[in-house]
Protein backbone atom coordinates (compact mmCIF):
# COMPACT_ATOMS: atom_id res chain seq x y z
CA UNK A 1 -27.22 4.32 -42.01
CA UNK A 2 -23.95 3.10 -40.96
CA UNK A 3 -24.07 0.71 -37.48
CA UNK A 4 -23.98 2.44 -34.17
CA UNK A 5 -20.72 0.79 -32.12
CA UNK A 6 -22.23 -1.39 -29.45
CA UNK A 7 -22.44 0.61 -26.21
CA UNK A 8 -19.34 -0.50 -23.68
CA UNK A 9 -20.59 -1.32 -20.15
CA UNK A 10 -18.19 -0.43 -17.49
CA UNK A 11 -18.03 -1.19 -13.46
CA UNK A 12 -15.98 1.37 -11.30
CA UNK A 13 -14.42 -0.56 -8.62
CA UNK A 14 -12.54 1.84 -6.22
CA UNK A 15 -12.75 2.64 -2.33
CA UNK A 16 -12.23 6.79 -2.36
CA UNK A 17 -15.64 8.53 -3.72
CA UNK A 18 -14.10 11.08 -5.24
CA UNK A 19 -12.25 9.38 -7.80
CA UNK A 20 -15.40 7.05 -8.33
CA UNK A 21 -17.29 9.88 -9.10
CA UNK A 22 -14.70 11.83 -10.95
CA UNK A 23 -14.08 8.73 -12.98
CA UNK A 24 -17.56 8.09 -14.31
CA UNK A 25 -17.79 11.45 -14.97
CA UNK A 26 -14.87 11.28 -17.39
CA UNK A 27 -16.37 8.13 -18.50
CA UNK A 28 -19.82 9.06 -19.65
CA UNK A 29 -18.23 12.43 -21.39
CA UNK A 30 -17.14 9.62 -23.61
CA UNK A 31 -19.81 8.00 -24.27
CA UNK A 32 -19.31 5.34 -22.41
CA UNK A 33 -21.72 3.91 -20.03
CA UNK A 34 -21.22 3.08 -16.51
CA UNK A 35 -23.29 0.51 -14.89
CA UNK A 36 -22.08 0.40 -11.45
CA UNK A 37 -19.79 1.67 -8.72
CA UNK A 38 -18.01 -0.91 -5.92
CA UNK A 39 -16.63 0.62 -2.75
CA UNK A 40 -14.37 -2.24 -2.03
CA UNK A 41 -13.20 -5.49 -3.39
CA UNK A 42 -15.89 -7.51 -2.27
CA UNK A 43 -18.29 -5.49 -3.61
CA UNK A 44 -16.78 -5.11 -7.17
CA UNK A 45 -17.15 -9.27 -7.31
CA UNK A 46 -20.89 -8.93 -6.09
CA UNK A 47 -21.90 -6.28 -9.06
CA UNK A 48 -19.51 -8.02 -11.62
CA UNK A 49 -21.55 -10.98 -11.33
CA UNK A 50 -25.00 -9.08 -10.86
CA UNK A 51 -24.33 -6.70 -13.83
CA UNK A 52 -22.58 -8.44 -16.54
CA UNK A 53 -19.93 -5.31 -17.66
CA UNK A 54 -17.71 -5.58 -20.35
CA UNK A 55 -14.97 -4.13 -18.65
CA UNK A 56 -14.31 -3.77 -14.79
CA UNK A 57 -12.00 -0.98 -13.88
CA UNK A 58 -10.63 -2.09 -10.56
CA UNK A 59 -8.51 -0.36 -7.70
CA UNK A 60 -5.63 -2.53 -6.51
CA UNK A 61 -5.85 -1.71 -3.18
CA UNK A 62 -9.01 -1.74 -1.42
CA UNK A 63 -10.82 -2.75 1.96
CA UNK A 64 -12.39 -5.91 2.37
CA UNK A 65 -10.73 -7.45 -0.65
CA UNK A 66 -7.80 -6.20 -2.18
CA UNK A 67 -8.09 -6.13 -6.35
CA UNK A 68 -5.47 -9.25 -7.05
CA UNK A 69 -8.08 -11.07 -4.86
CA UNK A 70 -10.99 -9.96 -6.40
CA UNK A 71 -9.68 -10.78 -9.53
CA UNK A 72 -8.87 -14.03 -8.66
CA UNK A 73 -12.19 -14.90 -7.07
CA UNK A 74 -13.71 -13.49 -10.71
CA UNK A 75 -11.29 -15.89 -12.45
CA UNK A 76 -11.91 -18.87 -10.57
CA UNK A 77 -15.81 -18.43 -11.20
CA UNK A 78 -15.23 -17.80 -14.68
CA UNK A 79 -17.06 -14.54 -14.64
CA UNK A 80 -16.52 -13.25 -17.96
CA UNK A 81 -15.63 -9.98 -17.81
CA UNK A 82 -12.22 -7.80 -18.49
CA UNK A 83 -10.34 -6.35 -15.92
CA UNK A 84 -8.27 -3.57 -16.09
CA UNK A 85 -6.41 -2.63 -12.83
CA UNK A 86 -6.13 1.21 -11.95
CA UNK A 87 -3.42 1.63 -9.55
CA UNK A 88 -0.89 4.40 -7.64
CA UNK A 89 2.14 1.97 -7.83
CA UNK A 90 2.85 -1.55 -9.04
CA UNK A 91 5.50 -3.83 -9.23
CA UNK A 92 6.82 -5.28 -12.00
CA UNK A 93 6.08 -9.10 -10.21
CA UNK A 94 2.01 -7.83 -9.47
CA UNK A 95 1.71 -7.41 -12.75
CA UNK A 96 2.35 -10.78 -14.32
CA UNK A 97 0.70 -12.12 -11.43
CA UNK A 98 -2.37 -10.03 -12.47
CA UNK A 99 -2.36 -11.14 -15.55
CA UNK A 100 -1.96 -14.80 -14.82
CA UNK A 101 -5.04 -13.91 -12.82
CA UNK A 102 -6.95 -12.63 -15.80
CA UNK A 103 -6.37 -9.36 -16.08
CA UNK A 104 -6.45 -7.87 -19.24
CA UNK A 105 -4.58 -4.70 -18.55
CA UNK A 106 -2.91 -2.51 -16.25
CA UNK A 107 -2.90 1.81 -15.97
CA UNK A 108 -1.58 4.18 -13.12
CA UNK A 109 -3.64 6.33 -12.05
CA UNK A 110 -1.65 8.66 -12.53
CA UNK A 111 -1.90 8.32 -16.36
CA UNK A 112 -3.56 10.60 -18.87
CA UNK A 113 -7.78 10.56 -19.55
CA UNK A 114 -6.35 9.97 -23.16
CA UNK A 115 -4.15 6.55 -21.95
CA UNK A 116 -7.23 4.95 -19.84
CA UNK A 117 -9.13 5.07 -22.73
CA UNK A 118 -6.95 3.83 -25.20
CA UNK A 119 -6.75 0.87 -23.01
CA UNK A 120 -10.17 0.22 -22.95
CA UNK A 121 -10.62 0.23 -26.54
CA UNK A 122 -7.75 -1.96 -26.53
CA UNK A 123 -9.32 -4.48 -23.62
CA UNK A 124 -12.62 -4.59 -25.54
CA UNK A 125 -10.66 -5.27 -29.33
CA UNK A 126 -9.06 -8.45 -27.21
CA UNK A 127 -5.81 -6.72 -26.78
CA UNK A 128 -3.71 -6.65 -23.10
CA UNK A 129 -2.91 -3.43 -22.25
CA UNK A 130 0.38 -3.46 -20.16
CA UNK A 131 1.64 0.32 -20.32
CA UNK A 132 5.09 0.16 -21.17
CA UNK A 133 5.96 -3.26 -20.18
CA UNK A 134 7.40 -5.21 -23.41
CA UNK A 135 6.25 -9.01 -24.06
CA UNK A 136 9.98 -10.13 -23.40
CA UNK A 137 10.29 -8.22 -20.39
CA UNK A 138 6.85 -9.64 -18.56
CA UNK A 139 7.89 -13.45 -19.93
CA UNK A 140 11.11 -12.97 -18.00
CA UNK A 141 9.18 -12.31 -14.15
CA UNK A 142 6.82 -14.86 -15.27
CA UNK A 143 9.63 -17.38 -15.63
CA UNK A 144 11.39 -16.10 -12.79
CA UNK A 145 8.05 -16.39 -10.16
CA UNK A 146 7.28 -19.85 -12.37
CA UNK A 147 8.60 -23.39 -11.31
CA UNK A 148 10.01 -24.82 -13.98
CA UNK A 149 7.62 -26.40 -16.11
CA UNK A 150 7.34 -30.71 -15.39
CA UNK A 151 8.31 -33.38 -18.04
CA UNK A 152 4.67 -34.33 -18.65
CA UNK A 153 4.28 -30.32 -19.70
CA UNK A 154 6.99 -30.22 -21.54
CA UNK A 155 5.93 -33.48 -23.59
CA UNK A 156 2.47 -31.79 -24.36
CA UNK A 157 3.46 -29.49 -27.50
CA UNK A 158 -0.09 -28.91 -28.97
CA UNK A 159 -0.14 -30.21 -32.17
CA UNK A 160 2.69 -27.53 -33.13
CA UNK A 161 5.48 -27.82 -35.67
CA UNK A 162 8.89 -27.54 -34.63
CA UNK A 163 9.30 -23.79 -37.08
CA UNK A 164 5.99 -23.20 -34.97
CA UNK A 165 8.04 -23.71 -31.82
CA UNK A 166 10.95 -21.95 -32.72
CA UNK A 167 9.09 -18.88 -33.79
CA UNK A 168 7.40 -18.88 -30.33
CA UNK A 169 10.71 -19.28 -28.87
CA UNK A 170 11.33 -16.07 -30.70
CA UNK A 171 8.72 -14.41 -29.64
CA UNK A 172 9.41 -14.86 -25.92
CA UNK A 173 12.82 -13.76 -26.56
CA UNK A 174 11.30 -10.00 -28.03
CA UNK A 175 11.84 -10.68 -31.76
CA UNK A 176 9.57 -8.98 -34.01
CA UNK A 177 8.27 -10.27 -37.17
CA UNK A 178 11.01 -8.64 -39.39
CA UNK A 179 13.34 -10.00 -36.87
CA UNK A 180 12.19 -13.71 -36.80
CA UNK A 181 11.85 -13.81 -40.82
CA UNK A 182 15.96 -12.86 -40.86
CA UNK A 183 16.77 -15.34 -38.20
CA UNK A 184 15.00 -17.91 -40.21
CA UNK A 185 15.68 -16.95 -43.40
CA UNK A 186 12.00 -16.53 -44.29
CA UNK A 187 9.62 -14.51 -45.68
CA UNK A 188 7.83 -12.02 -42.98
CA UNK A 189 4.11 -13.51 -44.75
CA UNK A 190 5.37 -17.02 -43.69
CA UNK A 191 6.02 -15.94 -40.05
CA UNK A 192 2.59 -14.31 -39.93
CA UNK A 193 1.53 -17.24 -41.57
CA UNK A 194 3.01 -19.56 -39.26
CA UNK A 195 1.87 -17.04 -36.34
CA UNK A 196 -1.66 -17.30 -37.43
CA UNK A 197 -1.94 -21.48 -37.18
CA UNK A 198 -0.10 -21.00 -33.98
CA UNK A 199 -2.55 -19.05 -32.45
CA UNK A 200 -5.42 -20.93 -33.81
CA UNK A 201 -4.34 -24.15 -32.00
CA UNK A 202 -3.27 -22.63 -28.50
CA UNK A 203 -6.58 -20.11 -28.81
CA UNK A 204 -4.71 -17.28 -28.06
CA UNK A 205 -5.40 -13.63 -30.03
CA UNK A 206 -2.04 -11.85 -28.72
CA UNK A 207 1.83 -12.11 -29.06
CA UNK A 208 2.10 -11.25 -25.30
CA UNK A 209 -1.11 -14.14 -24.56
CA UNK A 210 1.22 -16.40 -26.76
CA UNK A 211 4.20 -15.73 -24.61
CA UNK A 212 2.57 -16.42 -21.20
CA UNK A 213 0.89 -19.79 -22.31
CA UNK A 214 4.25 -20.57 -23.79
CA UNK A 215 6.05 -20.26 -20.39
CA UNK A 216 3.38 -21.33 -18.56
CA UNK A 217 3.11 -24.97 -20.45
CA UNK A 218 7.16 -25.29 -20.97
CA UNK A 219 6.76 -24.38 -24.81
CA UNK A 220 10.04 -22.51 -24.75
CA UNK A 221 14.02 -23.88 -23.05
């Protein structure tokens, strides 16, 4: 008999009832499995902790405890759990911040059954899920909230090679694969190659989660 997918555990963090309850209800006709419902931010940190989900879905603005700072309470305590933000509106600046915070995705609300739940088969595959935001767009806010990064971070290149650091440097920039292999003059299997060992020693999974750490620790000029 072929192996039943594990079941996905999901918390509903949102302050209006109606949604909630809409929500799960859309959920479960999936066969997906909610585990809890959080009124307001502080809340959604209590059950996240209590309940051990695999994914939170969690309202950006809420009483108590708006989401960014429920998310960053989660962070700092290491709770492991994914986030993905459900929201009316966001700005191109929350989002970055969100994910510097953790999250692993963000979807309006506004946004089709089908899109939520692409992204949560996304968030549990260890993909981000950042609607239509591109890798090279998102690095650019980061760098522009960002200080730039200090001479002791700069120093620190992780046991990377300098092609390894010039193919991230392409990567923040947007190129794709096909694109970094021309501007190198190199075969698209090397870059993958060269990709692979790259995210192997920074323990990232993601071209977008390579871009942020790369900005973050002054990888890139």
């Amino acid at each position: 008999m072929p192996k039943k997918p594990p079941e996905v555990r999901i918390l509903i963090a949102d302050d209006h009832p109606i949604f909630r309850d809409g929500l799960r209800r859309l959920l479960q006709a999936e066969g997906l499995h909610v585990v809890g419902e959080a009124p307001n931010g502080e809340e959604a940190v209590k059950l996240a902790r209590q309940l051990n989900p695999d994914i939170l879905l969690l309202d950006v603005a809420m009483p108590l405890k708006p989401g960014l700072e429920a998310l960053r309470e989660l962070a700092e305590a290491k709770t492991p759990v994914r986030t993905i933000l459900l929201t009316a509106a966001i700005e191109r600046t929350q989002i970055v911040e969100a994910l510097q915070l953790g999250a692993r995705g963000v979807v309006l609300k506004e946004s089709a059954t089908e899109l939520l739940l692409k992204s949560i088969q996304a968030v549990i595959r260890g993909e981000f899920w950042v609607g239509r935001e591109s890798v090279s767009d998102l690095v650019q806010t980061l760098r522009d909230l960002m200080p730039p990064a200090g001479a002791e971070a700069r120093k620190s290149k992780f046991g990377l090679t300098p092609r390894e650091l010039e193919i991230i440097s392409a990567i923040v920039a947007g190129y794709s694969n096909r694109d970094i292999a021309q501007k190198f003059s190199i075969s698209e299997q090397t870059v993958k190659h060269h990709l692979t060992n790259t995210f192997d020693k920074l323990g990232v999974s993601t071209r977008l989660e390579l871009a942020l750490f790369a900005v973050n620790h002054g990888l890139t000029e």
